[in-house]
PDB file of N, CA and C in Angstrom:
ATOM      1  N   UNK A   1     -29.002 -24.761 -15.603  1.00  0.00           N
ATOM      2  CA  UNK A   1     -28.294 -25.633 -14.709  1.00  0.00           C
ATOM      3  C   UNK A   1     -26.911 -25.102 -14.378  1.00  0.00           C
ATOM      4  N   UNK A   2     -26.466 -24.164 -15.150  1.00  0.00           N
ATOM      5  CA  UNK A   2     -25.093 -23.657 -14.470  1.00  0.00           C
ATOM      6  C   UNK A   2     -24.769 -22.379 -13.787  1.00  0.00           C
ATOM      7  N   UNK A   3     -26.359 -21.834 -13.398  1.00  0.00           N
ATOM      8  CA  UNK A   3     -26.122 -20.937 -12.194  1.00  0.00           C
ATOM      9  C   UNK A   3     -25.226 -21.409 -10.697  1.00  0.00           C
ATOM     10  N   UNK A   4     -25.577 -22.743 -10.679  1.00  0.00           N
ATOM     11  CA  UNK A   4     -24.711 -22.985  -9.126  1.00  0.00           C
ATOM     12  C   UNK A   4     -23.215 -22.951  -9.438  1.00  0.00           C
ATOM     13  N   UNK A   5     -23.134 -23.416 -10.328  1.00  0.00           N
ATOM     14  CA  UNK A   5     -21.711 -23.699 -10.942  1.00  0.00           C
ATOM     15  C   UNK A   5     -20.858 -22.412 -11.015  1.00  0.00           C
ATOM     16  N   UNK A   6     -21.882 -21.318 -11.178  1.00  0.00           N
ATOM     17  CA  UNK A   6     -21.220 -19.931 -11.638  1.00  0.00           C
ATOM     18  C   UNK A   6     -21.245 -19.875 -10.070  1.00  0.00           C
ATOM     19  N   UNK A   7     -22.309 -19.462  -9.635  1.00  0.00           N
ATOM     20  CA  UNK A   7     -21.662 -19.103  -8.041  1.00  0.00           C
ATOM     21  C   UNK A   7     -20.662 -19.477  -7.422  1.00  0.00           C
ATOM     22  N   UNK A   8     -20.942 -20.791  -7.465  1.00  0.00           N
ATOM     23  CA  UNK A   8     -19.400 -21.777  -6.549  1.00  0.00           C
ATOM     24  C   UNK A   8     -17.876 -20.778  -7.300  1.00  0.00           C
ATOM     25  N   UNK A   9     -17.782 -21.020  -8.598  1.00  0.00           N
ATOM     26  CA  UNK A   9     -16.540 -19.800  -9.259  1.00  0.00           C
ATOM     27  C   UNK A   9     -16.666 -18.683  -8.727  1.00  0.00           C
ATOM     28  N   UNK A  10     -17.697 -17.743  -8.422  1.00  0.00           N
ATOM     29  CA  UNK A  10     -17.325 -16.539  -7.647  1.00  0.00           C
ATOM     30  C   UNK A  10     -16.694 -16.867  -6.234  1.00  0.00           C
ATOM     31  N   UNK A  11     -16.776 -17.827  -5.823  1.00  0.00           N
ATOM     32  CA  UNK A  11     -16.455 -18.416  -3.858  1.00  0.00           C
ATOM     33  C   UNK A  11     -14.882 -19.307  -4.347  1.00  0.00           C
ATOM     34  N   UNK A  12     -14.800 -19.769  -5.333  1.00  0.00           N
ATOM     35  CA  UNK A  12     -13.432 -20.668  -4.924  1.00  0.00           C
ATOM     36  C   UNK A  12     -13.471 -20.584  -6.979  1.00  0.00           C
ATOM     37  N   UNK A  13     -12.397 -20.490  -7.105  1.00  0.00           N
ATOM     38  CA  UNK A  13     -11.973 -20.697  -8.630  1.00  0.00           C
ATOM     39  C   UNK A  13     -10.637 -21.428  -8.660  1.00  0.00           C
ATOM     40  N   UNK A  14     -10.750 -22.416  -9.357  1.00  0.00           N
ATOM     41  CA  UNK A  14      -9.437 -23.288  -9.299  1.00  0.00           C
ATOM     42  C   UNK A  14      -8.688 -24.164 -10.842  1.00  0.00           C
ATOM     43  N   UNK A  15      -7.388 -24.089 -11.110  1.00  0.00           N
ATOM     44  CA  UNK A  15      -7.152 -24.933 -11.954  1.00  0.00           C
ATOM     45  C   UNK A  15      -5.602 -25.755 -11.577  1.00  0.00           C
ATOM     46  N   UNK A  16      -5.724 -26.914 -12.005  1.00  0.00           N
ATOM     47  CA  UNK A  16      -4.666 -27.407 -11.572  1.00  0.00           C
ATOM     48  C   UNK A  16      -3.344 -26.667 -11.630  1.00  0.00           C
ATOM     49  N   UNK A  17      -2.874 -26.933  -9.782  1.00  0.00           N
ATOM     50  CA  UNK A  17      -2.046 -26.213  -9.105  1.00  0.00           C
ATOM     51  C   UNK A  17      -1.947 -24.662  -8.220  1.00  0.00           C
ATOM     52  N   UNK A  18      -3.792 -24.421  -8.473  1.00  0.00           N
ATOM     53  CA  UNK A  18      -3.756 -23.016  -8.131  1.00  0.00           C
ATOM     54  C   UNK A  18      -5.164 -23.320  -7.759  1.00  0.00           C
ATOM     55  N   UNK A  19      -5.984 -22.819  -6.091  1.00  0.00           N
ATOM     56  CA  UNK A  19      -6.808 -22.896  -5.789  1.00  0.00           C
ATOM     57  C   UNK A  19      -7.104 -21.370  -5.216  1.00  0.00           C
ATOM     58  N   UNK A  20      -8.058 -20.624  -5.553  1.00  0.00           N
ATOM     59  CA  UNK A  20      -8.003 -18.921  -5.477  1.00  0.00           C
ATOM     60  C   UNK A  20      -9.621 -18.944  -4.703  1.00  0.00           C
ATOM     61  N   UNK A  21      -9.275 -18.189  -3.688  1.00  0.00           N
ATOM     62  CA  UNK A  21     -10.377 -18.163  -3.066  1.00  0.00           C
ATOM     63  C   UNK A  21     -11.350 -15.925  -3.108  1.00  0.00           C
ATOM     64  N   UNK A  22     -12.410 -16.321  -3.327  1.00  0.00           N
ATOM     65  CA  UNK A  22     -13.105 -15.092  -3.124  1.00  0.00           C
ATOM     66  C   UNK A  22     -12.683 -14.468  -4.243  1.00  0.00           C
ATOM     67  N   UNK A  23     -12.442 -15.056  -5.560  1.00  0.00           N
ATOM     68  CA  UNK A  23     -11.992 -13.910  -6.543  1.00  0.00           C
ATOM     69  C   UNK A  23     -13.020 -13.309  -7.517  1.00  0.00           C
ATOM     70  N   UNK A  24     -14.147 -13.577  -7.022  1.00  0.00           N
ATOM     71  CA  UNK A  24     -15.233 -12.684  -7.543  1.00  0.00           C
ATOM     72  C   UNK A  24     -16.744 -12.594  -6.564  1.00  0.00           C
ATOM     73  N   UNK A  25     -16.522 -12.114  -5.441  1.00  0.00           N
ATOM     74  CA  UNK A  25     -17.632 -12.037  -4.280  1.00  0.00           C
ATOM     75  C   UNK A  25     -18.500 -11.237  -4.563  1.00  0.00           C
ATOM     76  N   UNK A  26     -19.732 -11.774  -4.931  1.00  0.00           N
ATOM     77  CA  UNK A  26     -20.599 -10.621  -4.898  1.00  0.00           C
ATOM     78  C   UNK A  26     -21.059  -9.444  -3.470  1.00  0.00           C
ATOM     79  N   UNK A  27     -21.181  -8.270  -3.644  1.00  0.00           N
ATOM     80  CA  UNK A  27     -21.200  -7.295  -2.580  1.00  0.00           C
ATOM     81  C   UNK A  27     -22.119  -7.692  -2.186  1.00  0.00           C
ATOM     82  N   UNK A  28     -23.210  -8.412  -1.787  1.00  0.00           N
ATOM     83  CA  UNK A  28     -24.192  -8.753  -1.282  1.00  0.00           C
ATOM     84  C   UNK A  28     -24.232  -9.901  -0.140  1.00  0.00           C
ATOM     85  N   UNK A  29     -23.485 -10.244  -0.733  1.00  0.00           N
ATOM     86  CA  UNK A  29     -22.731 -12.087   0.270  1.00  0.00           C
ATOM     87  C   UNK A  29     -21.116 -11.759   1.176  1.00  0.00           C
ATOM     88  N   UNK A  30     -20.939 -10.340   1.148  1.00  0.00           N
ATOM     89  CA  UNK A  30     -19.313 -10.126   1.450  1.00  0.00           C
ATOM     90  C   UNK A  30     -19.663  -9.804   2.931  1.00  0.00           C
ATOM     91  N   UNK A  31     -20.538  -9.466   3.780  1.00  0.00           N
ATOM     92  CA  UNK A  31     -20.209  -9.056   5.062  1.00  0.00           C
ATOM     93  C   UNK A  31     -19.794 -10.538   5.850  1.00  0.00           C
ATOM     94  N   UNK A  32     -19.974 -11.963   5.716  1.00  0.00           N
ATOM     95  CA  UNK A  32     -19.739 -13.048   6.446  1.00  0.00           C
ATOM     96  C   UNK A  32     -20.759 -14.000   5.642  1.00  0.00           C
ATOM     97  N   UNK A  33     -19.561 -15.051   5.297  1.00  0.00           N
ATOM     98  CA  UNK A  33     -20.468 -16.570   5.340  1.00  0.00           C
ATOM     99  C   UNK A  33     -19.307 -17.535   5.206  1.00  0.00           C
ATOM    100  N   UNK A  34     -19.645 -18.504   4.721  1.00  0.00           N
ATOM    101  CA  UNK A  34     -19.096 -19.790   4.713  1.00  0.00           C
ATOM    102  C   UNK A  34     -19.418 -20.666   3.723  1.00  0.00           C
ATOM    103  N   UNK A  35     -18.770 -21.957   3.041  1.00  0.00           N
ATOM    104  CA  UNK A  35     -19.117 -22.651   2.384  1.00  0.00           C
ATOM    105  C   UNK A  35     -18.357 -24.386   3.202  1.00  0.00           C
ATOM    106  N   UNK A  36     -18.790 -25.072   2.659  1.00  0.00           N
ATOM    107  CA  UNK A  36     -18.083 -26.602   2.932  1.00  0.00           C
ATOM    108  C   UNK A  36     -18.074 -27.565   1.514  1.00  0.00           C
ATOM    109  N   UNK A  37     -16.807 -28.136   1.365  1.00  0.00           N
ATOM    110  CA  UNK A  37     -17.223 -29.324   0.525  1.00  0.00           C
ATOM    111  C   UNK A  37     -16.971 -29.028  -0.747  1.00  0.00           C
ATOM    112  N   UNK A  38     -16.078 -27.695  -1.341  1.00  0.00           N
ATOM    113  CA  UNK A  38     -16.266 -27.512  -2.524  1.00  0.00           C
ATOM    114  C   UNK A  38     -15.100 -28.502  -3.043  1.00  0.00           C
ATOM    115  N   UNK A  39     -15.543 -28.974  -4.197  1.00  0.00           N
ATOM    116  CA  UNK A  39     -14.316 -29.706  -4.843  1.00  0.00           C
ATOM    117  C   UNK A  39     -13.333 -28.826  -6.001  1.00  0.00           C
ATOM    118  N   UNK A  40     -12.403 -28.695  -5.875  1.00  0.00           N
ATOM    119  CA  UNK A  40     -11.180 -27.782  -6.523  1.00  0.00           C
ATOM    120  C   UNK A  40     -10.134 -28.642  -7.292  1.00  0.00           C
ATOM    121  N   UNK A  41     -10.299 -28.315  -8.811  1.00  0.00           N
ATOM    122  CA  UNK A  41      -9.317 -28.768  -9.311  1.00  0.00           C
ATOM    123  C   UNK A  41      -7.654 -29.200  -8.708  1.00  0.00           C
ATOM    124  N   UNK A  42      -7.712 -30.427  -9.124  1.00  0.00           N
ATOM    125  CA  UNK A  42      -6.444 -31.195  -8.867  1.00  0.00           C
ATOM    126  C   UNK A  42      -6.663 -32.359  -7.903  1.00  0.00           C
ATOM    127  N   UNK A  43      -7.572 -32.533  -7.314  1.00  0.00           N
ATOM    128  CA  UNK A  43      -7.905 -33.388  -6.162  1.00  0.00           C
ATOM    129  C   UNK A  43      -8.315 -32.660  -4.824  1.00  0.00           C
ATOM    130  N   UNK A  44      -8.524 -31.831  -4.703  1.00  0.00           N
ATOM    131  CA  UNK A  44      -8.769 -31.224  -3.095  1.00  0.00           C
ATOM    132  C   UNK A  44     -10.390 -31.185  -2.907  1.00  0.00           C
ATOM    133  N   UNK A  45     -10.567 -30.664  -1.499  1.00  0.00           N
ATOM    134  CA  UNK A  45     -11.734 -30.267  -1.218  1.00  0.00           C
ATOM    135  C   UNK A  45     -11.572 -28.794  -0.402  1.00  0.00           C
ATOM    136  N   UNK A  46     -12.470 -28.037  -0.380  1.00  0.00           N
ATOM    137  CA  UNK A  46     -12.308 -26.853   0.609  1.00  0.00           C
ATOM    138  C   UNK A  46     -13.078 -26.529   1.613  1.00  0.00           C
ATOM    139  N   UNK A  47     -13.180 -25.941   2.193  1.00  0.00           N
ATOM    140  CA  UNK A  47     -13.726 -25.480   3.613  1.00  0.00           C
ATOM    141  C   UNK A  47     -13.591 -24.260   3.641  1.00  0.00           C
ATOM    142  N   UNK A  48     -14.492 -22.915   3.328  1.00  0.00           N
ATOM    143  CA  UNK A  48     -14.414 -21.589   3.511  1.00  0.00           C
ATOM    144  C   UNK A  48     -14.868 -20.896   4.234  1.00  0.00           C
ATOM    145  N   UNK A  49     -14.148 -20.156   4.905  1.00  0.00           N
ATOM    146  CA  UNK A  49     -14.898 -18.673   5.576  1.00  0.00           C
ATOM    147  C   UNK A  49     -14.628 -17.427   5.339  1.00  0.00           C
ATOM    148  N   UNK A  50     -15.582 -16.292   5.081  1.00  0.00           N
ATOM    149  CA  UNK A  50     -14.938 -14.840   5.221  1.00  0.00           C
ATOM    150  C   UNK A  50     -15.509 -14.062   6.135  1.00  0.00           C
ATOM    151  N   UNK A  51     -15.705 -13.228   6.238  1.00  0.00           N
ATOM    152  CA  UNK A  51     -15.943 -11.749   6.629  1.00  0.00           C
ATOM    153  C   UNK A  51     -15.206 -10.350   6.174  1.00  0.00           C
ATOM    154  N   UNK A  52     -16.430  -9.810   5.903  1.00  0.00           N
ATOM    155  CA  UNK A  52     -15.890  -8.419   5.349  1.00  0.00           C
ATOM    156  C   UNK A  52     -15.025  -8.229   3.828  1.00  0.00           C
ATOM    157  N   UNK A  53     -16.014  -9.129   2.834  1.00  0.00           N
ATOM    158  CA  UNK A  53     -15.460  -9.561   1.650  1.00  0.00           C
ATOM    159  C   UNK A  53     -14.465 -10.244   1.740  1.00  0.00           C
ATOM    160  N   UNK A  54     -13.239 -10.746   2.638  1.00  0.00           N
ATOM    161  CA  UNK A  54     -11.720 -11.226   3.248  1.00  0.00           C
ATOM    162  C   UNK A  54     -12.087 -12.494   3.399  1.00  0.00           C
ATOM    163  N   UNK A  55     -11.513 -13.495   3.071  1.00  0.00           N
ATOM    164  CA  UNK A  55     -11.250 -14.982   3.509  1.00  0.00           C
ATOM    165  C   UNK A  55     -10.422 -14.507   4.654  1.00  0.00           C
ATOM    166  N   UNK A  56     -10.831 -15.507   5.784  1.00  0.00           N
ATOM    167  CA  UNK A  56      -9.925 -15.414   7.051  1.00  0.00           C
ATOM    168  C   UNK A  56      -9.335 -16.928   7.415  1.00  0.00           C
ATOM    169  N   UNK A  57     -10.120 -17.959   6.565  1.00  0.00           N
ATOM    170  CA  UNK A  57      -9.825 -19.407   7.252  1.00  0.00           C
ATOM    171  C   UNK A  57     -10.290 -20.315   5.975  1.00  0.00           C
ATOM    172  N   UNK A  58      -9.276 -21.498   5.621  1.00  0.00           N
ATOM    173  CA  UNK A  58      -9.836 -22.300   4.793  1.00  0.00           C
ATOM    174  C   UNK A  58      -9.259 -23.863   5.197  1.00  0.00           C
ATOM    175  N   UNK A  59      -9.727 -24.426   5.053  1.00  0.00           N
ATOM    176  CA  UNK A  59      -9.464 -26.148   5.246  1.00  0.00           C
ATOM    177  C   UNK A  59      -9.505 -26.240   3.911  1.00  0.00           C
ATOM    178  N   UNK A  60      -8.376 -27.265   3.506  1.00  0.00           N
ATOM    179  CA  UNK A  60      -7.909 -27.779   2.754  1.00  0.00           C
ATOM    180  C   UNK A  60      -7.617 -29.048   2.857  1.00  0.00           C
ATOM    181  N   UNK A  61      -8.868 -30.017   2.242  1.00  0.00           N
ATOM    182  CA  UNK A  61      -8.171 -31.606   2.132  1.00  0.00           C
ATOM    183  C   UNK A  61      -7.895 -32.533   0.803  1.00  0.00           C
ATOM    184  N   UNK A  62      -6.909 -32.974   0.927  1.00  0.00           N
ATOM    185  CA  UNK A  62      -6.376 -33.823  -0.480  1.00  0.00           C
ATOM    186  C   UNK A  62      -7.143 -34.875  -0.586  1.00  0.00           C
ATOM    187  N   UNK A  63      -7.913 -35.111  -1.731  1.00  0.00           N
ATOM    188  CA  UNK A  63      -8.726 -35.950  -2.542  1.00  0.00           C
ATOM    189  C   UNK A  63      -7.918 -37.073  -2.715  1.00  0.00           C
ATOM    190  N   UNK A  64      -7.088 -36.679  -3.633  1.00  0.00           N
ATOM    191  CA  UNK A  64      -5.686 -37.695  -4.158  1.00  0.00           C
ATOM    192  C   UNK A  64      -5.157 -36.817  -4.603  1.00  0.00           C
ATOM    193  N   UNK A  65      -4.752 -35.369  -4.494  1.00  0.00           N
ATOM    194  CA  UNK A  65      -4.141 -34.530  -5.179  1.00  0.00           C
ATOM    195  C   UNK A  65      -2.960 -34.489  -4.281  1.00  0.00           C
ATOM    196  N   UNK A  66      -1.922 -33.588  -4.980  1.00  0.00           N
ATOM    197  CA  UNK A  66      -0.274 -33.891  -4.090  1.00  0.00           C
ATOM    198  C   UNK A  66       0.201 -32.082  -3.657  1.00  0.00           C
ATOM    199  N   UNK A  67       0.033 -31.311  -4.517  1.00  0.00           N
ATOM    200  CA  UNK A  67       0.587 -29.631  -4.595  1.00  0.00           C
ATOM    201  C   UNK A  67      -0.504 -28.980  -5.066  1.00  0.00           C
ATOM    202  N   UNK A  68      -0.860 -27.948  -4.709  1.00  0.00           N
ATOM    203  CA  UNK A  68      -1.375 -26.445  -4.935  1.00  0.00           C
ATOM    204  C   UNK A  68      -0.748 -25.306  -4.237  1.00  0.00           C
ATOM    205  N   UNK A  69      -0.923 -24.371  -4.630  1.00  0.00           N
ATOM    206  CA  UNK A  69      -1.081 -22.927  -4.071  1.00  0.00           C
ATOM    207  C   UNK A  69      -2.595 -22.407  -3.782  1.00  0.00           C
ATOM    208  N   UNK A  70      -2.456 -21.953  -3.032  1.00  0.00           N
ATOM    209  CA  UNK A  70      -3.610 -21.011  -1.944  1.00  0.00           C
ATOM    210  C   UNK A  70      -3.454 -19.474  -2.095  1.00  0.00           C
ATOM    211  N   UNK A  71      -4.358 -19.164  -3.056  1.00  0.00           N
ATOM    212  CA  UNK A  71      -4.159 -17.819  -3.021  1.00  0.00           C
ATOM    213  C   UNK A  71      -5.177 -17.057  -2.372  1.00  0.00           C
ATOM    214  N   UNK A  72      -5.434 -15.835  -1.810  1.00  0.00           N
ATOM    215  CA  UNK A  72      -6.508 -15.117  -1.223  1.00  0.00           C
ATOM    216  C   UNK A  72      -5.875 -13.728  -1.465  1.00  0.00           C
ATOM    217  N   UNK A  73      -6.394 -12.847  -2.462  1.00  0.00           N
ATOM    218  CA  UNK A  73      -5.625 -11.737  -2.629  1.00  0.00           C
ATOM    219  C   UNK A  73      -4.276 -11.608  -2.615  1.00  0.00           C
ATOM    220  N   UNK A  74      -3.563 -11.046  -1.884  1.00  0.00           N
ATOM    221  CA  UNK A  74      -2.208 -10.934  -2.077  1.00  0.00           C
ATOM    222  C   UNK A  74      -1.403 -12.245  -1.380  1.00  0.00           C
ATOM    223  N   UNK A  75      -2.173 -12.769  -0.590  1.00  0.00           N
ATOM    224  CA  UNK A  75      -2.174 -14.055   0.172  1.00  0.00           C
ATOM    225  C   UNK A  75      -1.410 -15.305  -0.474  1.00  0.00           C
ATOM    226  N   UNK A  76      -0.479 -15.771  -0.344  1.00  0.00           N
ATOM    227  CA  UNK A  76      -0.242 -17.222  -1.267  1.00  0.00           C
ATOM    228  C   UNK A  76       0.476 -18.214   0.126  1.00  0.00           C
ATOM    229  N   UNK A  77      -0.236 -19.446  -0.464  1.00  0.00           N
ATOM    230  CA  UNK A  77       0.560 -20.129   0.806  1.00  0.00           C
ATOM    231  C   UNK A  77       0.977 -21.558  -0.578  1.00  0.00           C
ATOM    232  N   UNK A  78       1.815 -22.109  -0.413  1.00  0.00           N
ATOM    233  CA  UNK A  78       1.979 -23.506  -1.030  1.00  0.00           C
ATOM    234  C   UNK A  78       1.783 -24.799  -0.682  1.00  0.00           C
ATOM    235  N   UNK A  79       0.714 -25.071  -0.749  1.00  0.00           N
ATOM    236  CA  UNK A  79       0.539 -26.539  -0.284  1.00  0.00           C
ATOM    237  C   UNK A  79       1.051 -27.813  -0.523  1.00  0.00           C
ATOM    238  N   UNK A  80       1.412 -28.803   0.121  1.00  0.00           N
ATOM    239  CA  UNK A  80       1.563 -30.097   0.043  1.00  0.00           C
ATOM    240  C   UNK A  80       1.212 -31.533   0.695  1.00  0.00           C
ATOM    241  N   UNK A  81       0.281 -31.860   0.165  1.00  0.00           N
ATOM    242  CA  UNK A  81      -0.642 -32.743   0.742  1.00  0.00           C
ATOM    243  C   UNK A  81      -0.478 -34.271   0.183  1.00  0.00           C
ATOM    244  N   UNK A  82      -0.135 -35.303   1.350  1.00  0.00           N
ATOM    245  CA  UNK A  82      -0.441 -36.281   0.928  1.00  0.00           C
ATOM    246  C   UNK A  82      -2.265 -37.042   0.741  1.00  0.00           C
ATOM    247  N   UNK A  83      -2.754 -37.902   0.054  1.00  0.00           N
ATOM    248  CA  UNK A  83      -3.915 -37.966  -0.122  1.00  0.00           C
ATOM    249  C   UNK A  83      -4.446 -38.400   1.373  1.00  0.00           C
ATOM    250  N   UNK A  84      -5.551 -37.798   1.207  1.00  0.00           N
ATOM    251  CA  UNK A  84      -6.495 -38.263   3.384  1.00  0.00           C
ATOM    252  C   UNK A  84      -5.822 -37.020   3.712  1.00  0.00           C
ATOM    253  N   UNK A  85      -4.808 -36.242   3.606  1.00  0.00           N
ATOM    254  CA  UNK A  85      -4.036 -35.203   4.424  1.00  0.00           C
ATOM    255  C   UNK A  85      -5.302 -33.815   4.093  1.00  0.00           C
ATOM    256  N   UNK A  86      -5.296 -33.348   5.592  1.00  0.00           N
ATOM    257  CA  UNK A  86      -6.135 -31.943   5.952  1.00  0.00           C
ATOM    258  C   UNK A  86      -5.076 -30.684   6.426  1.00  0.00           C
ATOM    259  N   UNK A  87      -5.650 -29.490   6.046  1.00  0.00           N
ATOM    260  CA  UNK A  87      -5.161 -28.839   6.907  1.00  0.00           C
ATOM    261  C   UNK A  87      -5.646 -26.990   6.653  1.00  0.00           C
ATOM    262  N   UNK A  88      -5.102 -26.125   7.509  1.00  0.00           N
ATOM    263  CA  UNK A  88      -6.073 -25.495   7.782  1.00  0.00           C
ATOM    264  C   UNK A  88      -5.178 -24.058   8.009  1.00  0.00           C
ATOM    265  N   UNK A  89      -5.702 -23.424   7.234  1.00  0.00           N
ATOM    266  CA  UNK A  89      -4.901 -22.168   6.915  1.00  0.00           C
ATOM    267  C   UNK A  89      -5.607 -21.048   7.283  1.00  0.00           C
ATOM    268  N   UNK A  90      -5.289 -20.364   8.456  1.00  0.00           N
ATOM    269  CA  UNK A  90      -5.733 -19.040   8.727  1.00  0.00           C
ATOM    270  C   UNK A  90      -5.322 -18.218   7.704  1.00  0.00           C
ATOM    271  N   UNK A  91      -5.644 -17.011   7.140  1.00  0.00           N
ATOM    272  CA  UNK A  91      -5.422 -16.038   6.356  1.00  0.00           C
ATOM    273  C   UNK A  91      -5.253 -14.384   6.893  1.00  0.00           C
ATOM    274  N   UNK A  92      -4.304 -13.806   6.897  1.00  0.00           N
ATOM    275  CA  UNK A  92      -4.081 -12.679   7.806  1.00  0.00           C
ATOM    276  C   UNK A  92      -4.954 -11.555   7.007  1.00  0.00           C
TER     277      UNK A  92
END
């Protein structure tokens, strides 16, 4: 039962205050996909896309959570979300 569980951690790994996206992609799934709906420590939800192993775009909505960071490789953005609050981070 905790194969899905392991996958979802290769696509989004999170602990309160730090939501890290793609930090273990398998080479097989890296040319393009997407996920929706993952739930991430602290209160959030996510919304993912990559291509070319790279996150390029993530939605980010607050559960009831208030702060995280967004990391994507060298990438960091700091979030602050009131709860119901969305929002949507291109990734260069």
């Amino acid at each position: 039962m905790g194969g899905p569980a392991a996958a979802l951690e290769m696509i989004l790994y999170s602990r309160p205050g730090v939501i890290e996206l793609l930090p273990a992609l398998p080479r097989a799934w890296a040319a393009k996909g997407s996920v929706r709906g993952i739930g991430a420590r602290g209160g959030f939800e996510v919304d993912l896309s990559w291509r070319d192993g790279k996150a390029y775009a993530a939605t980010v909505r607050s559960v009831g959570g208030t702060a995280t960071e967004l990391r994507a490789g060298d990438f960091r953005k700091r979030l602050t979300l009131k709860a119901g609050q969305t929002v949507t981070v291109r990734i260069p």
